[in-house]
Protein backbone atom coordinates (compact mmCIF):
# COMPACT_ATOMS: atom_id res chain seq x y z
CA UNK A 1 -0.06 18.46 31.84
CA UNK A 2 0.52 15.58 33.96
CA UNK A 3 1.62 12.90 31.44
CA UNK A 4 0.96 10.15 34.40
CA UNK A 5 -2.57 10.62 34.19
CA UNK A 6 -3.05 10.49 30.84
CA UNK A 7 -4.64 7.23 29.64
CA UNK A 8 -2.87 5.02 27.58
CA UNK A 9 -4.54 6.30 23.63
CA UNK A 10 -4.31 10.01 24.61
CA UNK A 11 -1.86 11.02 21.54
CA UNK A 12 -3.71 8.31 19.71
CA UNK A 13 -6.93 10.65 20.16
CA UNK A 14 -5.63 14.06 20.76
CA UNK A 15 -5.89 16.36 17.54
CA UNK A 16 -7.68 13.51 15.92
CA UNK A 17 -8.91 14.59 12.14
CA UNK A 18 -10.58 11.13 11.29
CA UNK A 19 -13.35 9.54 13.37
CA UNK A 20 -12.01 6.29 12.57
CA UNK A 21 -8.37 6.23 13.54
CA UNK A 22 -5.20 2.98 13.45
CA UNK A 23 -2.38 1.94 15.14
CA UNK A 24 -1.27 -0.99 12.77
CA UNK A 25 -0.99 -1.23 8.68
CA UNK A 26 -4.75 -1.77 7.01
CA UNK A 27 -6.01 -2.56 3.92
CA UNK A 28 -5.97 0.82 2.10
CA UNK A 29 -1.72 1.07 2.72
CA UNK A 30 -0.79 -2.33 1.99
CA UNK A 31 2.46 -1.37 -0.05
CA UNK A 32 1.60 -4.69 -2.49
CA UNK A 33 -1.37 -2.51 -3.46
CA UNK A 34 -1.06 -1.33 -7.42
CA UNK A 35 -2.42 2.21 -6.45
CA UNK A 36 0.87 2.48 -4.26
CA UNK A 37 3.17 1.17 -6.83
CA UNK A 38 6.48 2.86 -6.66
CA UNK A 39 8.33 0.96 -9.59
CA UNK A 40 10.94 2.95 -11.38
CA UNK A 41 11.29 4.92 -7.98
CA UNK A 42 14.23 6.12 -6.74
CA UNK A 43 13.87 7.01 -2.90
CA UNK A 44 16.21 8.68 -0.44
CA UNK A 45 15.90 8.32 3.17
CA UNK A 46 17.60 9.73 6.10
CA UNK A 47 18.06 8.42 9.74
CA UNK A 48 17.90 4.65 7.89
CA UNK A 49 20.39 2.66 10.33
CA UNK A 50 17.70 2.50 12.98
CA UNK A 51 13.93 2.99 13.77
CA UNK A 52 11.37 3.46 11.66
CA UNK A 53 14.22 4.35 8.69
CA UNK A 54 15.58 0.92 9.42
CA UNK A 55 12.56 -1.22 10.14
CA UNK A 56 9.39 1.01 8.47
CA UNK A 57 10.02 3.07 5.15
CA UNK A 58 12.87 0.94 3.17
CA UNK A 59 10.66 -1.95 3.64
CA UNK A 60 7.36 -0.83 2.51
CA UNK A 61 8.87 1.11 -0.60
CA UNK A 62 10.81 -2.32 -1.14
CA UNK A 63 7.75 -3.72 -1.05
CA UNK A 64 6.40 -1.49 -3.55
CA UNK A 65 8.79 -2.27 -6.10
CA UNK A 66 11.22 0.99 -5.75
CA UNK A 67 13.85 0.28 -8.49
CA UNK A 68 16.27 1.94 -6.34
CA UNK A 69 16.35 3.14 -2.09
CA UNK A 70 19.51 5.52 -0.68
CA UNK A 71 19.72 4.66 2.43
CA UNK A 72 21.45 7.56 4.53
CA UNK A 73 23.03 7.80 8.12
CA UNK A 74 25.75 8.03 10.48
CA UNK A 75 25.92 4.51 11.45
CA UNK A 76 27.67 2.37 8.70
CA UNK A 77 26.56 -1.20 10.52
CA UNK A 78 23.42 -0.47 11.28
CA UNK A 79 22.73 0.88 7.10
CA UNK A 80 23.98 -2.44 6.27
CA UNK A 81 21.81 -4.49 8.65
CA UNK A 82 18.53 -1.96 7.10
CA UNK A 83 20.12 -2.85 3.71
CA UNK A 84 19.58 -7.01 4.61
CA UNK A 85 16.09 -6.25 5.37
CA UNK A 86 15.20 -4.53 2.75
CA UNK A 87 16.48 -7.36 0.06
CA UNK A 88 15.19 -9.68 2.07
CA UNK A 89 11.23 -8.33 0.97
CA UNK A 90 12.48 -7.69 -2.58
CA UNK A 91 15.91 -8.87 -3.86
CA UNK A 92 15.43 -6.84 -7.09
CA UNK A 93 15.64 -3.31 -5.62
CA UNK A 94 18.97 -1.74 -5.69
CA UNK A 95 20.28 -0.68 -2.15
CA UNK A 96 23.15 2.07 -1.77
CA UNK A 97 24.33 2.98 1.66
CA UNK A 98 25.85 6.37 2.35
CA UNK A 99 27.43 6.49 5.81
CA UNK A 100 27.19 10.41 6.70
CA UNK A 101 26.36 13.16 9.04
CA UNK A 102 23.07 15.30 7.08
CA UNK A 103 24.56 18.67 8.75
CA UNK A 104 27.57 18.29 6.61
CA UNK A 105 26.80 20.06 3.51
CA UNK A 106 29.50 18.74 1.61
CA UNK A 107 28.75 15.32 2.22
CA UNK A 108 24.97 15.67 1.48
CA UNK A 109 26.18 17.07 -1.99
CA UNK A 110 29.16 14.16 -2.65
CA UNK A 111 25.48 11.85 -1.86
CA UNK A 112 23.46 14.11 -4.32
CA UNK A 113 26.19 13.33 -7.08
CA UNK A 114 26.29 9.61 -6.61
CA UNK A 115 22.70 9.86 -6.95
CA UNK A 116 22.86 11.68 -10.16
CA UNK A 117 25.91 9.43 -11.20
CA UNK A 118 23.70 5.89 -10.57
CA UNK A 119 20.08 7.07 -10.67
CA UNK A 120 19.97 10.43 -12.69
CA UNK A 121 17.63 11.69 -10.08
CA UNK A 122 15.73 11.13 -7.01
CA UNK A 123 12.12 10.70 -6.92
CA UNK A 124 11.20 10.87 -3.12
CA UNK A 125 12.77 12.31 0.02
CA UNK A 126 11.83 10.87 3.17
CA UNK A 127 13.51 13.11 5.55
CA UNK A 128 13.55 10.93 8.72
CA UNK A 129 16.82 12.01 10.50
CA UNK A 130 16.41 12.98 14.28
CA UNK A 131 17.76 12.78 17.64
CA UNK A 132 16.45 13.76 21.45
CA UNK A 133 18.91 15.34 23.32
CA UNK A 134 17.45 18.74 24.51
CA UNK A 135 14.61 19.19 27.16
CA UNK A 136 12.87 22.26 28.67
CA UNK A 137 14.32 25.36 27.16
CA UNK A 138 14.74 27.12 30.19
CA UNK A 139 16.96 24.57 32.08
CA UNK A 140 18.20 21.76 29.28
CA UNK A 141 22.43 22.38 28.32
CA UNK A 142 22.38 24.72 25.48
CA UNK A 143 24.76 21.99 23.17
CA UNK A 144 21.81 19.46 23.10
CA UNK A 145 18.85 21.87 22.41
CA UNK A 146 20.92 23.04 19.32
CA UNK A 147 21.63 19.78 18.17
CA UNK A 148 18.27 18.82 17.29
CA UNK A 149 17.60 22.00 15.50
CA UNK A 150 21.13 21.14 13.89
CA UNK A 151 19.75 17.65 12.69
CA UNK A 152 16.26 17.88 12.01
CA UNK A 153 16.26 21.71 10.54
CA UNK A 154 19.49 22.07 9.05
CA UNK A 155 20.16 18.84 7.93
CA UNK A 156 16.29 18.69 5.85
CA UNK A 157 17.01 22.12 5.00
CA UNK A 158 20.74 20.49 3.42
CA UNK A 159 18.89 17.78 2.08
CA UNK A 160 16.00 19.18 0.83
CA UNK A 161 18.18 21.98 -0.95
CA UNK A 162 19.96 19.19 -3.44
CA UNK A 163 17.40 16.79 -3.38
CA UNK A 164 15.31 19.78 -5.60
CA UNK A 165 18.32 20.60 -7.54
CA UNK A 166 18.17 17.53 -8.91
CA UNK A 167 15.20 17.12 -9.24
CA UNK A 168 14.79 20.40 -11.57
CA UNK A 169 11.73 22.18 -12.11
CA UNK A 170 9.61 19.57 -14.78
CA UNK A 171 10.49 16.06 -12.74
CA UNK A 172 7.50 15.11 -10.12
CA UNK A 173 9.06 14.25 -7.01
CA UNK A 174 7.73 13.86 -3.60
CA UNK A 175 9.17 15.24 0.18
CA UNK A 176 8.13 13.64 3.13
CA UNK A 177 9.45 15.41 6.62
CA UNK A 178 8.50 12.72 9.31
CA UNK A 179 7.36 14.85 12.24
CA UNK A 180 6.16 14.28 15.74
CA UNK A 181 2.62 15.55 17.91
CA UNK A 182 4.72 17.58 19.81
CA UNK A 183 4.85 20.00 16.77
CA UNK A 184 1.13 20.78 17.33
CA UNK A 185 0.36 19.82 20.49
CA UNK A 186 2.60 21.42 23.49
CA UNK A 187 3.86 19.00 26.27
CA UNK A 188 5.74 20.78 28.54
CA UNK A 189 9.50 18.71 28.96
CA UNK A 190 10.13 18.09 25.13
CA UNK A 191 10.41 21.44 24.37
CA UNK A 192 13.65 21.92 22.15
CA UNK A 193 12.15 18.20 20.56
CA UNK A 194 9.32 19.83 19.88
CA UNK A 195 10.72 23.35 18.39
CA UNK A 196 12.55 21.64 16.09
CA UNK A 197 9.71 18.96 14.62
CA UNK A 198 7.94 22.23 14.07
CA UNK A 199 10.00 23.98 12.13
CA UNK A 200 11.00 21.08 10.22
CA UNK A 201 6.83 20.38 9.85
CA UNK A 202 6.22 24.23 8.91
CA UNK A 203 8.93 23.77 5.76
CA UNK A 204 6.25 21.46 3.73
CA UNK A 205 4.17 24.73 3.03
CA UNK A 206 6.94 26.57 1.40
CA UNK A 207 8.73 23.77 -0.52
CA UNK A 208 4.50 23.38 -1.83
CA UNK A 209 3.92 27.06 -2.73
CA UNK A 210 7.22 27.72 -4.21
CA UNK A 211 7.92 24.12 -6.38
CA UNK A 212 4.60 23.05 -8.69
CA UNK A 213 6.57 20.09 -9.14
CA UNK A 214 6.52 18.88 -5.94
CA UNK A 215 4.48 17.25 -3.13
CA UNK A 216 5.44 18.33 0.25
CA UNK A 217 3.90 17.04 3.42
CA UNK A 218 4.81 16.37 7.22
CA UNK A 219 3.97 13.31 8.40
CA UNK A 220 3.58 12.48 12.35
CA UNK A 221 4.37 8.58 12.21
CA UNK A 222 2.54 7.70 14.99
CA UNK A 223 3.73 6.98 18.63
CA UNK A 224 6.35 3.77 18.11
CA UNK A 225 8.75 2.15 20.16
CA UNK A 226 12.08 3.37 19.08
CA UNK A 227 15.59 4.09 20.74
CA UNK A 228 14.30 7.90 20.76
CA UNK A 229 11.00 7.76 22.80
CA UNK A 230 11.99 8.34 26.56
CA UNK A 231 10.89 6.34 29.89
CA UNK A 232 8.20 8.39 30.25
CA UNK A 233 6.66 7.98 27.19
CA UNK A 234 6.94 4.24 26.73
CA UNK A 235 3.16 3.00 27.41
CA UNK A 236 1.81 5.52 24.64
CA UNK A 237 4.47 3.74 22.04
CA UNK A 238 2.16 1.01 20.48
CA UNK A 239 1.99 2.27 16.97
CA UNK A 240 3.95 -0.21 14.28
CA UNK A 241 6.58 0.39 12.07
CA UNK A 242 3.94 -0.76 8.86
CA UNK A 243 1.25 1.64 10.42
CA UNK A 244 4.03 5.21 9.39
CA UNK A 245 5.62 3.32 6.58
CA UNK A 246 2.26 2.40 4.53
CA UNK A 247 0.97 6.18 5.25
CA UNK A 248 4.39 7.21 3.84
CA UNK A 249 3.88 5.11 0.79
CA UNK A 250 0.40 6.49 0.31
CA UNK A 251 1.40 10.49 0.72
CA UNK A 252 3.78 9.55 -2.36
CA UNK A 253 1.25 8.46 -4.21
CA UNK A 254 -1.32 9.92 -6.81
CA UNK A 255 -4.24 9.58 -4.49
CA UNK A 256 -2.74 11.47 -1.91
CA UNK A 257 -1.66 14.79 -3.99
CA UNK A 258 -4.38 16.70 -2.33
CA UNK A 259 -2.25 16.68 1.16
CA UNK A 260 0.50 18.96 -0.29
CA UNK A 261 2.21 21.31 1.75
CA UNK A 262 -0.24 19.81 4.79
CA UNK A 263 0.74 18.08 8.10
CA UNK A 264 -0.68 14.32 8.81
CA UNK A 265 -0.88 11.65 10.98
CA UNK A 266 -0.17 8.27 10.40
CA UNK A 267 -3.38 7.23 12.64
CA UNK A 268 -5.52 9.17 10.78
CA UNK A 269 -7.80 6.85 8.04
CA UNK A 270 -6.51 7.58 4.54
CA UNK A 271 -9.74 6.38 3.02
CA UNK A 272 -11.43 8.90 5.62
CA UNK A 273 -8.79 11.90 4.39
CA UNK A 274 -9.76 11.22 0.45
CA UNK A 275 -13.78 11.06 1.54
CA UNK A 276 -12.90 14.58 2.74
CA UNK A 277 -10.68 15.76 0.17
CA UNK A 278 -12.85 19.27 -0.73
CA UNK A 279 -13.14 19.61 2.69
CA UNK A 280 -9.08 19.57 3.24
CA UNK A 281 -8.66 21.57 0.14
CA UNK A 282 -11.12 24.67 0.85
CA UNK A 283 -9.24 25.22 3.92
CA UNK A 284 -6.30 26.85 1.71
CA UNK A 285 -5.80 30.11 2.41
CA UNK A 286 -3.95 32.46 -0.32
CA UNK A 287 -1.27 34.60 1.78
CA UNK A 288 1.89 36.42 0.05
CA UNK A 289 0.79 34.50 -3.17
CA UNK A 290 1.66 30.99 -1.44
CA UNK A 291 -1.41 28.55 -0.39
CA UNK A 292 -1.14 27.95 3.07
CA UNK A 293 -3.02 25.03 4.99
CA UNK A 294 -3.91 25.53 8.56
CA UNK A 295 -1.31 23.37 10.47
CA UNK A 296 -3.52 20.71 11.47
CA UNK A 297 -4.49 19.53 8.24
């Protein structure tokens, strides 16, 4: 593939699902919207000092009345500045930052506890945490292929692990891995990048089959302009923060339960994806008693 030639809305198009497709918040994920209500909610997210878990998903849960947001990362200043955003759309919602690697197990539980401690439980993961610092697996240093694995399938495995165990087995709760395109659709040069999204997007099925109590999904969040996209890739980037964050908001809702354990994009209509909800759903396939989706949908 020759990325150069591409035109500009090629991973807006490619692996489309809905003929009518977005690249900026519309009417039917406007977090003000009752249907999308999250009050009472208490929502953890990862990677939260910068991108879209700094300037997308606190702010449209904020929006939609969350009593209370975790924000997680590595980068103590940058949680703070996400925190000042986030009161800024809605003073009333109680922000807690937890400065901390999501590989560390230890920390992820000390996290889990505060959680339990402030908020009895959590209500919805948005596991958002990633990094690019691999390439082609044939030639890319061996330390940065394995730290995205180490990131974006440990650490969700870490923090989806004690996010359930809090949860228990009667509480609803919602997971949201955020994804990429690469995990379906190869492009030679983000490889290990790729690898990892799609192990990390495969996990929604089994968290699905295994916990009734639970919506799973994987969410591509659209191509946006954050420190992670490279050169190369900087003309595709015109998706906005709102356009992931207000899909988010709708896959933890009640209108979207029909997408568990499936993979998304944030370009894809919602109204479109509930017009074909029997559609979506007959694709399930029963396999070693677990319904599996095929990967697209």
């Amino acid at each position: 593939m020759d990325i150069n030639s591409l035109p500009d809305d090629y991973f807006l198009t490619a692996g489309a699902f809905t003929k009518k497709l977005y690249r900026d918040q519309y009417p039917a994920i406007d977090p003000t919207l009752p249907s999308l209500s999250q009050q009472g909610k208490v929502v953890v997210i990862t990677g939260a000092s910068s991108g879209l878990g700094a300037h997308g998903f606190p702010i449209s849960f904020a929006k939609a009345g969350a009593k209370s947001i975790w924000l997680v990362a590595r980068d103590k200043g940058g949680l703070e500045a996400t925190k000042q955003r986030v009161l800024a759309v809605n003073p009333s919602v109680k922000v807690q930052i937890e400065s901390l690697d999501v590989t560390n197990e230890a920390g992820v539980a000390r996290l889990f506890d505060k959680i339990e401690a402030e908020d009895e439980k959590a209500d919805v993961l948005i596991n958002n945490a990633g990094l690019s610092r691999g390439g082609p697996i044939t030639s890319a240093g061996i330390e940065g292929i394995w730290q995205e694995f180490e990131v974006m399938v440990k650490g969700t495995f870490i923090t989806t692990q004690y996010f359930t165990k809090l949860l228990g087995h009667m509480a609803r709760g919602h997971i949201i891995n955020i994804s990429s395109i690469t995990a379906v659709l190869a492009m030679p040069g983000t490889d290990s990048y790729a690898l990892a999204k799609m192990v990390q997007s495969a996990m929604q099925r089994y968290i699905a089959g295994l916990n009734p109590n639970i919506v799973a999904t994987s969410l591509h969040p659209g191509t946006v302009l954050t420190g992670i996209v490279p050169e190369f890739f900087l003309r595709f980037s015109k998706d906005s923060f709102e356009l992931a964050a207000g899909t988010a908001l709708w896959l933890a809702s009640e209108g979207a339960q029909f997408m568990n354990g499936r993979y998304m994009s944030a370009n894809w209509s919602v109204e479109e994806m509930v017009e074909r909800r029997e559609e979506i759903v007959e694709h399930d396939l029963l396999k070693f008693g677990l319904k599996v989706a095929p990967y697209a949908v």
